[in-house]
C-alpha atoms as a PDB file:
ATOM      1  CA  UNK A   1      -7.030 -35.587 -51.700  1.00  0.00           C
ATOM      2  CA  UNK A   2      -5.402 -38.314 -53.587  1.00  0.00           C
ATOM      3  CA  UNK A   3      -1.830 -38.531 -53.763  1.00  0.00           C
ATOM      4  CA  UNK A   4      -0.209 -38.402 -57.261  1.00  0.00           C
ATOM      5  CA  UNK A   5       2.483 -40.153 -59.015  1.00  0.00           C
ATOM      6  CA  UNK A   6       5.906 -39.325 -58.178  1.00  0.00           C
ATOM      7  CA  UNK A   7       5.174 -36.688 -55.655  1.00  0.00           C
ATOM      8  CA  UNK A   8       2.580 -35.376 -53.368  1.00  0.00           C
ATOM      9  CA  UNK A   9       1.984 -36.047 -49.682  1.00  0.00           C
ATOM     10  CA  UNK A  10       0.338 -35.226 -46.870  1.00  0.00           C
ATOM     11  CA  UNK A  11       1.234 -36.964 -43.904  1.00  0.00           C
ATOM     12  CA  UNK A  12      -0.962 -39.311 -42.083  1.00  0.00           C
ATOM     13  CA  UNK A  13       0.182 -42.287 -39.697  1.00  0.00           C
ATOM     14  CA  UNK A  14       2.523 -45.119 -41.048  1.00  0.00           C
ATOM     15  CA  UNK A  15       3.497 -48.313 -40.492  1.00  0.00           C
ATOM     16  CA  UNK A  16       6.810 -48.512 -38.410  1.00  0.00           C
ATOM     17  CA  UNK A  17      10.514 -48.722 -39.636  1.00  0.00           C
ATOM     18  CA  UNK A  18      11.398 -52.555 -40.087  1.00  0.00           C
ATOM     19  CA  UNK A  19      14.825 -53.454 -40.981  1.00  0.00           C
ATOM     20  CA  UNK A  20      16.933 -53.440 -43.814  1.00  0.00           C
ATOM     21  CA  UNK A  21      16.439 -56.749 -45.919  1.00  0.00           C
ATOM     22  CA  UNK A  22      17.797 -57.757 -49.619  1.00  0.00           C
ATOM     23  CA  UNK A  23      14.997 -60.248 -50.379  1.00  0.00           C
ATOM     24  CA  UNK A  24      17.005 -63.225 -50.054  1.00  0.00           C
ATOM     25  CA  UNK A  25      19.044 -62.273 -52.974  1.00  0.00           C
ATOM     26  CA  UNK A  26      22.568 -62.781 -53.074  1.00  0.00           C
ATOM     27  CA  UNK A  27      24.933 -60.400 -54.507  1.00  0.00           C
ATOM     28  CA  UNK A  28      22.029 -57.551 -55.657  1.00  0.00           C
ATOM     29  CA  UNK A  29      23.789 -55.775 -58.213  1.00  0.00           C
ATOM     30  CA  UNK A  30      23.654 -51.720 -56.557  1.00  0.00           C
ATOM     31  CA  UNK A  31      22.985 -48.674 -57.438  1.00  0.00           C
ATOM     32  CA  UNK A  32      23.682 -45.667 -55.109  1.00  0.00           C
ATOM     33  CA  UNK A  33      20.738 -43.578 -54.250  1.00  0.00           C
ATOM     34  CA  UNK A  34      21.606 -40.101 -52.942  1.00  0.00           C
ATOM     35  CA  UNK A  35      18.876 -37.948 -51.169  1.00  0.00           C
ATOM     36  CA  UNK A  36      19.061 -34.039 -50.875  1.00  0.00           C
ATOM     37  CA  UNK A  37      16.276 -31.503 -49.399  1.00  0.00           C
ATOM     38  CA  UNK A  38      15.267 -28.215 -51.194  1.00  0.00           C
ATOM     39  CA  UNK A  39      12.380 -26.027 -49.819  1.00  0.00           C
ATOM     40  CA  UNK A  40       9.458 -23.895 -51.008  1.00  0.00           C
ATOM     41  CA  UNK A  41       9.271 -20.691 -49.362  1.00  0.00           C
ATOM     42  CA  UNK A  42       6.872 -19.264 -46.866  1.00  0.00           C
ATOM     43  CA  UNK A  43       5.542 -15.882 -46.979  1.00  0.00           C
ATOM     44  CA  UNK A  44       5.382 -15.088 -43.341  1.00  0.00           C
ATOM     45  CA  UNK A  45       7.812 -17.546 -42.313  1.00  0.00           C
ATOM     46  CA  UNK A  46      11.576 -16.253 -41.098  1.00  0.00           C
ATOM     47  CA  UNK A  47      12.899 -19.322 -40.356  1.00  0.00           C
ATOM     48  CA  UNK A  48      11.671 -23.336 -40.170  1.00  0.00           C
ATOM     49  CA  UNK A  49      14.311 -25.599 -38.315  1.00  0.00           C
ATOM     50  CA  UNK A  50      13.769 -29.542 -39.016  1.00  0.00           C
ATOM     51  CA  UNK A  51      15.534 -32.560 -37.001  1.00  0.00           C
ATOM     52  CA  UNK A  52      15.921 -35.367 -39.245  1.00  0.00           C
ATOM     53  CA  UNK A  53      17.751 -38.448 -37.751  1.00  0.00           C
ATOM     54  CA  UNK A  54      17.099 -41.202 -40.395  1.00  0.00           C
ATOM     55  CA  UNK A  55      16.034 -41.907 -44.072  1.00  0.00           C
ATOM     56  CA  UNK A  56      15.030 -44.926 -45.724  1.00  0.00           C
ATOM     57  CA  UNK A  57      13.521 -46.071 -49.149  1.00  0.00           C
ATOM     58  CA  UNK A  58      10.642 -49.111 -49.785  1.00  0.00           C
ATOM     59  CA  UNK A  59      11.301 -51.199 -52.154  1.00  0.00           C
ATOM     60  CA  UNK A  60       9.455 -54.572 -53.640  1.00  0.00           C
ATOM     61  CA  UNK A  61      11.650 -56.279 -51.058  1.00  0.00           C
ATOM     62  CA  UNK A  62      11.888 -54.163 -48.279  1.00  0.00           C
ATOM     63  CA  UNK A  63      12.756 -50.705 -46.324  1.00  0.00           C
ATOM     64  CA  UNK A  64      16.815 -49.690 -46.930  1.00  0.00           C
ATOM     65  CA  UNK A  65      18.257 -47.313 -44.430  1.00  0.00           C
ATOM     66  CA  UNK A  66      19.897 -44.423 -46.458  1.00  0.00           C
ATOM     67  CA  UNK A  67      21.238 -42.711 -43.493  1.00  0.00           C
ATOM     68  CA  UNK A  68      20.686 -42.719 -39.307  1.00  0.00           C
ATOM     69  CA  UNK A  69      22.622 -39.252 -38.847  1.00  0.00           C
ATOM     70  CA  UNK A  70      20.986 -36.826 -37.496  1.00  0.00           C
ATOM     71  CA  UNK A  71      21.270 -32.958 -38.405  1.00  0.00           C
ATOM     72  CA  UNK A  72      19.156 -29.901 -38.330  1.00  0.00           C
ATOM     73  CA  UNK A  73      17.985 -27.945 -41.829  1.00  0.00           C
ATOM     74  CA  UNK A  74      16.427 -24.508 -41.789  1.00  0.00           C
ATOM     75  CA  UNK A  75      14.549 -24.906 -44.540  1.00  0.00           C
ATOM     76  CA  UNK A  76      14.444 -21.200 -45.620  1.00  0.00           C
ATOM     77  CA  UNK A  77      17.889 -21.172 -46.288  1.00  0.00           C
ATOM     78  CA  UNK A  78      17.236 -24.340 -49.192  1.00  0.00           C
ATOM     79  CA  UNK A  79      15.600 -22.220 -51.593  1.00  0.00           C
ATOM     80  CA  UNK A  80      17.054 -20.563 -55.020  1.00  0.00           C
ATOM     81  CA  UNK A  81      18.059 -24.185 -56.535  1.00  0.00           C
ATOM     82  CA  UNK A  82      19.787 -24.472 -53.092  1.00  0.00           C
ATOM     83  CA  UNK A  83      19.702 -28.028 -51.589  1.00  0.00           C
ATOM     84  CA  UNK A  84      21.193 -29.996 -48.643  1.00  0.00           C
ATOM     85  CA  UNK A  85      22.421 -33.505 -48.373  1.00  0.00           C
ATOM     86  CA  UNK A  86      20.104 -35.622 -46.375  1.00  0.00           C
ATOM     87  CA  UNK A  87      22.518 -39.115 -46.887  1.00  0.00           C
ATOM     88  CA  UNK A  88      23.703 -41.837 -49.835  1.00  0.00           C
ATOM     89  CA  UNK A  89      23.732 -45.290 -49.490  1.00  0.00           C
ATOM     90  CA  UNK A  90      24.354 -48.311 -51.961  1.00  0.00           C
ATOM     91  CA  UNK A  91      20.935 -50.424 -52.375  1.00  0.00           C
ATOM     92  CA  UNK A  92      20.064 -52.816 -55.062  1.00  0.00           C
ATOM     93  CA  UNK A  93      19.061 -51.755 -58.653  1.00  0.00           C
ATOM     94  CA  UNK A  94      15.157 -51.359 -58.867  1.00  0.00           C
ATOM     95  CA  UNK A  95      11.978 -49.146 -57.890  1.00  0.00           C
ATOM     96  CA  UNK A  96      11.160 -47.988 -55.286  1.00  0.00           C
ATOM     97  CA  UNK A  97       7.571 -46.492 -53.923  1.00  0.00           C
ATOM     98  CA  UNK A  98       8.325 -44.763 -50.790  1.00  0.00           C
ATOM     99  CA  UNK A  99      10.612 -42.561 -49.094  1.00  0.00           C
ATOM    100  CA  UNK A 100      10.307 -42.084 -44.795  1.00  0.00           C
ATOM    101  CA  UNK A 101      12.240 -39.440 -42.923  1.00  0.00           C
ATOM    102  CA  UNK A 102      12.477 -39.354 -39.209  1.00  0.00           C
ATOM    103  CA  UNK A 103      11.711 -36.329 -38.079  1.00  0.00           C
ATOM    104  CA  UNK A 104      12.456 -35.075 -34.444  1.00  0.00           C
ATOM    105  CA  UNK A 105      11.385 -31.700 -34.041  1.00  0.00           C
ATOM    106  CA  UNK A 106      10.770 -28.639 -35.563  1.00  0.00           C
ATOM    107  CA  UNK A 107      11.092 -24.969 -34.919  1.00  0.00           C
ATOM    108  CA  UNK A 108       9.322 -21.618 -36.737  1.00  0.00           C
ATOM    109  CA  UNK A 109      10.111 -18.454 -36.450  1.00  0.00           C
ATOM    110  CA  UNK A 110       7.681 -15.585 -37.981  1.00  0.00           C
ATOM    111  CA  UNK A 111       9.238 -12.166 -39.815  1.00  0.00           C
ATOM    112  CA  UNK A 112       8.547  -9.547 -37.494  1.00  0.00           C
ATOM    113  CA  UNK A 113       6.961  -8.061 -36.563  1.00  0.00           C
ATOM    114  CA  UNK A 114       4.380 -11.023 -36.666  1.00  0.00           C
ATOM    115  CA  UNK A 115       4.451 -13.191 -33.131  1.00  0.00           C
ATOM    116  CA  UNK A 116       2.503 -16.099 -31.973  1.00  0.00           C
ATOM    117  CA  UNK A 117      -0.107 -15.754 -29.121  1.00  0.00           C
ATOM    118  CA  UNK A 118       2.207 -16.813 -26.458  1.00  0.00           C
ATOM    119  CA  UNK A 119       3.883 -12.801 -27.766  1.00  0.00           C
ATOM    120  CA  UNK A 120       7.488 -14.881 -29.185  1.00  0.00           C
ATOM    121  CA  UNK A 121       7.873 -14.937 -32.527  1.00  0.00           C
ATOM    122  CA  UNK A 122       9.615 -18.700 -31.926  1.00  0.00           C
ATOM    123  CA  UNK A 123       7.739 -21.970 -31.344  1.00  0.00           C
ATOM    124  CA  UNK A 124       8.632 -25.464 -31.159  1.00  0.00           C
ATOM    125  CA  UNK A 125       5.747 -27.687 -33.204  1.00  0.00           C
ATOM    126  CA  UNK A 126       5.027 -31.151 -33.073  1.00  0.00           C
ATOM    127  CA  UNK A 127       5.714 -33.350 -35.631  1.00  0.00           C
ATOM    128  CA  UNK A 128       2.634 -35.824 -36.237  1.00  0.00           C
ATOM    129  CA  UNK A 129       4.425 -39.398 -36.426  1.00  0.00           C
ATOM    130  CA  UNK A 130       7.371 -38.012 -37.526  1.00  0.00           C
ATOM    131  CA  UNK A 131       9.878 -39.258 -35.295  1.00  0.00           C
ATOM    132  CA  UNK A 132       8.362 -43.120 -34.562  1.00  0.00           C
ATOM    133  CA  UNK A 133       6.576 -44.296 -38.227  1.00  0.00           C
ATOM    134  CA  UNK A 134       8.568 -41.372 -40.117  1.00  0.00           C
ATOM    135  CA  UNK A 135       7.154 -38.644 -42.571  1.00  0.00           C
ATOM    136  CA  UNK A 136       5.494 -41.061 -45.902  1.00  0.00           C
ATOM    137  CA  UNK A 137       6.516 -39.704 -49.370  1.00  0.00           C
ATOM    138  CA  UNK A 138       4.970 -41.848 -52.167  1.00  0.00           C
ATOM    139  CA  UNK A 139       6.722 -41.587 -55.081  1.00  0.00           C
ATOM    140  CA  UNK A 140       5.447 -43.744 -57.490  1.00  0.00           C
ATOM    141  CA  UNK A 141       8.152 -46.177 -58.964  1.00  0.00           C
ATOM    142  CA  UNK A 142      11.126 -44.288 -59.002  1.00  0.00           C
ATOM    143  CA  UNK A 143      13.859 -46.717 -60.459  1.00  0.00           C
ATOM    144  CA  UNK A 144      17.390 -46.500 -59.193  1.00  0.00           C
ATOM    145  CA  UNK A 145      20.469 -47.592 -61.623  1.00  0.00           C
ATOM    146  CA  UNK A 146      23.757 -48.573 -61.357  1.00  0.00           C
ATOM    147  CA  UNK A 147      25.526 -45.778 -60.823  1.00  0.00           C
ATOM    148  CA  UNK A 148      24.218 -42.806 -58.841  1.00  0.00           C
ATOM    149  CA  UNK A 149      20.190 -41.453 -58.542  1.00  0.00           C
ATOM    150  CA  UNK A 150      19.613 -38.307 -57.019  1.00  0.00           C
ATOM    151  CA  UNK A 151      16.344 -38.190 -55.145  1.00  0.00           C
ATOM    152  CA  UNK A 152      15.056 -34.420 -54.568  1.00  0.00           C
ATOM    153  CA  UNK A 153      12.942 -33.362 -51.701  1.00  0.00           C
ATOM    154  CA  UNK A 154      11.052 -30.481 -51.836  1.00  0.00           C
ATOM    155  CA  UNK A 155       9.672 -29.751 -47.854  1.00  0.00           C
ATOM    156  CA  UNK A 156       6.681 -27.264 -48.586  1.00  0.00           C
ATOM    157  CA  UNK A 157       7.056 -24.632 -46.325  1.00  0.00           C
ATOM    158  CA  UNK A 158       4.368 -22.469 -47.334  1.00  0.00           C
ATOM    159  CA  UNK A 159       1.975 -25.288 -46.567  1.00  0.00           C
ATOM    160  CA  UNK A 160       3.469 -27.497 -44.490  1.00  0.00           C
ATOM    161  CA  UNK A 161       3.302 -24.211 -41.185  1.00  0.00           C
ATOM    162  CA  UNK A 162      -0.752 -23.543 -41.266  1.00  0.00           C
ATOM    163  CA  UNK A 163      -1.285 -20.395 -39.086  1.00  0.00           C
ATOM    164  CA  UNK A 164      -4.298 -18.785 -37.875  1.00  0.00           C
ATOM    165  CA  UNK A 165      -4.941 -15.659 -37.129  1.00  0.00           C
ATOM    166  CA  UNK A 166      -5.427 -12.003 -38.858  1.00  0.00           C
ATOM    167  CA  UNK A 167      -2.876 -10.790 -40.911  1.00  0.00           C
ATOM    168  CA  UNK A 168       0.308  -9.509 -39.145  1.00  0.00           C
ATOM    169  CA  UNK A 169      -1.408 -10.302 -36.142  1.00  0.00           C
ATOM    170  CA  UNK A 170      -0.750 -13.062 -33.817  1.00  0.00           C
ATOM    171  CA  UNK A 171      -0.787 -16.792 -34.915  1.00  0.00           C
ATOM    172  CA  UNK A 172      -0.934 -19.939 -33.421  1.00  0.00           C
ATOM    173  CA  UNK A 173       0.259 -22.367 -35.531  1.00  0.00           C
ATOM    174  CA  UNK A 174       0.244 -26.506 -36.259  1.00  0.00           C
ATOM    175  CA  UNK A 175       2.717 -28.507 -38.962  1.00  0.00           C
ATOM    176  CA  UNK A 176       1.386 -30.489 -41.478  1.00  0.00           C
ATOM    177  CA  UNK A 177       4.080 -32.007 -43.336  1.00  0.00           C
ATOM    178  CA  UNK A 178       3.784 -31.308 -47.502  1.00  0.00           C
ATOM    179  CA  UNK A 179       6.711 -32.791 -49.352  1.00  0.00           C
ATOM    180  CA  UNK A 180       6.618 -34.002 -52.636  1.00  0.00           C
ATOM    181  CA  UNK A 181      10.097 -35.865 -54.411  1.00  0.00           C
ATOM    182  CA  UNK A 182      11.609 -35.870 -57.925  1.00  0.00           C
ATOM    183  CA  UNK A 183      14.366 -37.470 -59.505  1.00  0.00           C
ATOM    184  CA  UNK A 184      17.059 -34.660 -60.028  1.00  0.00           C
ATOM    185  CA  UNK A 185      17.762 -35.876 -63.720  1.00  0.00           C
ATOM    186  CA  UNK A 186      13.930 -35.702 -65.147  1.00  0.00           C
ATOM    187  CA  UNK A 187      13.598 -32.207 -63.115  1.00  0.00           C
ATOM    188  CA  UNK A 188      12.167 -29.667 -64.800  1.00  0.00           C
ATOM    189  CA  UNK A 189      10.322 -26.467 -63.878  1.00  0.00           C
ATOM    190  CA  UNK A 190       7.793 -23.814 -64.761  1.00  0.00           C
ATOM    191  CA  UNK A 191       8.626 -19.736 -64.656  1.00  0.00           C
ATOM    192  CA  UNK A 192       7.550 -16.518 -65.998  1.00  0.00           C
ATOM    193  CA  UNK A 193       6.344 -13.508 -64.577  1.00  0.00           C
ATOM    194  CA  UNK A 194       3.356 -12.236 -62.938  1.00  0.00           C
ATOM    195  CA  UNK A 195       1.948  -8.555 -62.767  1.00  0.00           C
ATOM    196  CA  UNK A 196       1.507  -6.340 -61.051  1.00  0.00           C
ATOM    197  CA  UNK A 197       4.780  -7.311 -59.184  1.00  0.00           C
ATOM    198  CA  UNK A 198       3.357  -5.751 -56.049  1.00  0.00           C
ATOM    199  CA  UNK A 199       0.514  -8.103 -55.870  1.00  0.00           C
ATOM    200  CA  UNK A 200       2.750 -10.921 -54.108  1.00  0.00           C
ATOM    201  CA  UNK A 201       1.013 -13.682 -56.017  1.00  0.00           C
ATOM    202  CA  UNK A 202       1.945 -17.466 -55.239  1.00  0.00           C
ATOM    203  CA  UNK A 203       1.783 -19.877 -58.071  1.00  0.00           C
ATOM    204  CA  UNK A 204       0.948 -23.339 -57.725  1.00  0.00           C
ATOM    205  CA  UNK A 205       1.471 -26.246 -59.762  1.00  0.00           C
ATOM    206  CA  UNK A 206      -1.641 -28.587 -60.402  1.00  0.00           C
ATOM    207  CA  UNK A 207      -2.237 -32.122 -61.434  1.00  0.00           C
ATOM    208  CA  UNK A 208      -5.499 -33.118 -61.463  1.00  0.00           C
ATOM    209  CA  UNK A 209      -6.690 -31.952 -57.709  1.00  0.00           C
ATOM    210  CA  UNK A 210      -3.541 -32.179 -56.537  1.00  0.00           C
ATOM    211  CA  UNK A 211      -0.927 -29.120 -55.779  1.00  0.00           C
ATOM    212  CA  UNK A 212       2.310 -30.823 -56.551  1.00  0.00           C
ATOM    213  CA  UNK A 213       4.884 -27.714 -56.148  1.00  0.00           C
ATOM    214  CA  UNK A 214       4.210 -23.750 -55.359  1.00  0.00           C
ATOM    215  CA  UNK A 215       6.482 -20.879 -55.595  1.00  0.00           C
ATOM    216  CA  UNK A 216       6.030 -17.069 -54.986  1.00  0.00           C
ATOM    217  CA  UNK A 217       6.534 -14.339 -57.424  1.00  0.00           C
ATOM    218  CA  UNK A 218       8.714 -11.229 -56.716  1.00  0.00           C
ATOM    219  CA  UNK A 219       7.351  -8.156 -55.320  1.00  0.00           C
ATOM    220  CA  UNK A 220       9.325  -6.323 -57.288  1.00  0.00           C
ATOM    221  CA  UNK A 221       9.901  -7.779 -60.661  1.00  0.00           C
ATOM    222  CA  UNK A 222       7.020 -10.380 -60.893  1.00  0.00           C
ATOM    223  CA  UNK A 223       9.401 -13.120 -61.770  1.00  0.00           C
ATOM    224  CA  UNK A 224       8.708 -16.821 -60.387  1.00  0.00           C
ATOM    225  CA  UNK A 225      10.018 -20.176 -60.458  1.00  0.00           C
ATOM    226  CA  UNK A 226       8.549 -23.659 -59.851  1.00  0.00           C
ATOM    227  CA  UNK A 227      11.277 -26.009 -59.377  1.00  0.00           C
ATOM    228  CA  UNK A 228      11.572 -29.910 -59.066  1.00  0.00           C
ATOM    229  CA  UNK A 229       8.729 -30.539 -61.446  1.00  0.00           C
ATOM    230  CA  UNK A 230       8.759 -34.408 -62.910  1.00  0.00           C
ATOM    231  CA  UNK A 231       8.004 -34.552 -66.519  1.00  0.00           C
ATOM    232  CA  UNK A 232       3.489 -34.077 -66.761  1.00  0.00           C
ATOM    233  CA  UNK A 233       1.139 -31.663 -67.667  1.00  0.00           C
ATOM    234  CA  UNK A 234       0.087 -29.125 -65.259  1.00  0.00           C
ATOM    235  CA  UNK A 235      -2.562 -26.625 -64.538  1.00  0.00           C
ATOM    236  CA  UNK A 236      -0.908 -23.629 -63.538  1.00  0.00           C
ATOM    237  CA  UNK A 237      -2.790 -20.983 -61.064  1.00  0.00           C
ATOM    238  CA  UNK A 238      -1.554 -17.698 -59.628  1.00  0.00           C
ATOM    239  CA  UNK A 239      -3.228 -16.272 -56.589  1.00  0.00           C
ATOM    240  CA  UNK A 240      -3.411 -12.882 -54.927  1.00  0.00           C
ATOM    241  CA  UNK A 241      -5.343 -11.325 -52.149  1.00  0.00           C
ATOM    242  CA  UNK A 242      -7.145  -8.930 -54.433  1.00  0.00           C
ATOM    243  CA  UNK A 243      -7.156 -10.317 -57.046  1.00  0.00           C
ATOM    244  CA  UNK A 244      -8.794 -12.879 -59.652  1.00  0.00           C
ATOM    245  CA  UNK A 245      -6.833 -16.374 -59.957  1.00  0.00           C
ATOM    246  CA  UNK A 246      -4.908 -16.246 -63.120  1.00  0.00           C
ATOM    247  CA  UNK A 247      -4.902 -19.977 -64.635  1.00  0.00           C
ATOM    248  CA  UNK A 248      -3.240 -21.548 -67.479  1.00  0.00           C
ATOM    249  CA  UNK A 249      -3.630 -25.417 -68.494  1.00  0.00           C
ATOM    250  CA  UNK A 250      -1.827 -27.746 -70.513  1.00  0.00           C
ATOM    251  CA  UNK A 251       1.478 -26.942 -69.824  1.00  0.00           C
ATOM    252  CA  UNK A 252       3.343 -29.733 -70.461  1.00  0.00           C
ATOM    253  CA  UNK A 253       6.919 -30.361 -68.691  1.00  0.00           C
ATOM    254  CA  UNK A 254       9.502 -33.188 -70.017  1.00  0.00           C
ATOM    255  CA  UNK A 255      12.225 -33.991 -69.182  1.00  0.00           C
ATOM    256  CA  UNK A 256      14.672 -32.199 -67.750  1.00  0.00           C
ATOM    257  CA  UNK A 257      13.035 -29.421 -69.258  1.00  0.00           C
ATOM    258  CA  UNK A 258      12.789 -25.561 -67.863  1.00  0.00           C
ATOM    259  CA  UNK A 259       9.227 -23.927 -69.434  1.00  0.00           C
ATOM    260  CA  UNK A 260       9.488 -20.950 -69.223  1.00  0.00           C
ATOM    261  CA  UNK A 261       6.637 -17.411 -71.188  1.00  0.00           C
ATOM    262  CA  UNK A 262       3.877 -18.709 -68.315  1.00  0.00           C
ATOM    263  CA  UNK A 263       3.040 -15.181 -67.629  1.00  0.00           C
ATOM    264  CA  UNK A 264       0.166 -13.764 -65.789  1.00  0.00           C
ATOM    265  CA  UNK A 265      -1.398 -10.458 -65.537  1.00  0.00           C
ATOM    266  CA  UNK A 266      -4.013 -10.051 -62.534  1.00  0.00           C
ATOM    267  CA  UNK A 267      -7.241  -8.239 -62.445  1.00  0.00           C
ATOM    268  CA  UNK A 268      -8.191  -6.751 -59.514  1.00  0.00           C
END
């Protein structure tokens, strides 16, 4: 799967942190680069606790620490246009490719009455890198300006927890980290509804191969949301167990704008 643009990862190994460096320029002129988490939800997920204790950017002339602090997010409680600070810094003006955060640990908890095979419905996961080389998201060029840029990233929850096992059954469970990031200003997202409401569906944003952002429709009005979309075209495909995959191309985001009529209706 190739990753695309501004946004989509999955992670792999990394090179190591290296330290903070200015290129041998004196007096960069800054720009402050602020970095907040949002989440996608999970459907059989009750709760997913992260440990993040640093974030950096790359840049054309090096990594720049944004913060060392470290704090736990439950993800499921970032969802709704709900987002947590993750740290600010002041770096020089420019782009910048890639953005690594250190993460610890992580804990999932499944809605009951779903458990895992060990019979708790808790488990501590490894991270795959994350703590030493960091979770990678490639973002493209974002550019950050005098003033303030607010990064956005979106931690995937519905496919970054892969489970297996029969439905409401127990799991056993590994984390693959999908994130994908977006400059808050250029934002925009995708909604509409899907019916029947009962059939659950989850919608996914597409660019090319890649799934770039998902959501999950109501169960009981249909209604969905796909947030944190940079300006593109997408393909946009609803799924249900069921059901036939609803799909609808071209849809074309700019910036900062909220599409919205992308309705589906399923056939069984």
């Amino acid at each position: 799967m190739q990753i695309n643009g501004l946004t989509y990862l999955f992670v792999a190994s990394c090179l190591a942190l290296g330290a903070c460096t200015d290129g041998g320029t004196s007096n960069p002129e800054l720009g402050t680069l602020t970095v907040r988490l949002a989440d996608a939800p999970g459907e059989e997920v009750e709760s997913a606790v992260i440990w993040v204790s640093g974030v950096s950017v790359v840049g054309q002339d090096g990594i720049h620490v944004i913060s060392t602090a470290t704090a736990s997010y439950d993800l499921l409680a970032l969802q709704g246009g709900v987002t947590a600070y993750l740290g600010s810094a002041e770096i020089p003006v420019g782009t910048y490719s890639q953005l690594r955060l250190l993460v610890d640990s992580a804990r999932v908890t499944l809605k009951s009455p779903i458990t895992f095979t060990s019979g708790s419905s808790s488990a501590a996961l490894r991270v795959p890198s994350g703590s030493t080389s960091g979770l990678k998201v490639n973002l493209g060029n974002v550019a950050v300006v005098p003033g303030e840029t607010v990064l956005l990233v979106d931690f995937d929850v519905s496919r970054s927890f892969v489970f297996q096992g029969p439905p409401g059954g127990p799991k056993s469970a590994s984390f693959k980290p999908v994130i994908h990031a977006t400059v808050m200003d250029v934002a925009g997202s995708i909604g509409g509804m899907v019916q029947p409401a009962s059939s659950k569906a989850g919608l996914f944003a597409i660019q090319g191969l890649d799934t770039i952002a998902t959501a999950s429709a109501d169960g009981v009005t249909g209604g969905y949301l796909i947030r944190y979309l940079a300006p593109g075209t997408y393909r946009v495909l609803a799924r249900a167990v069921g059901y036939q995959d609803g799909v609808q191309d071209g849809i074309v985001v700019g910036n900062s704008q909220a599409v919205t009529g992308v309705d589906f209706t399923l056939v069984p």
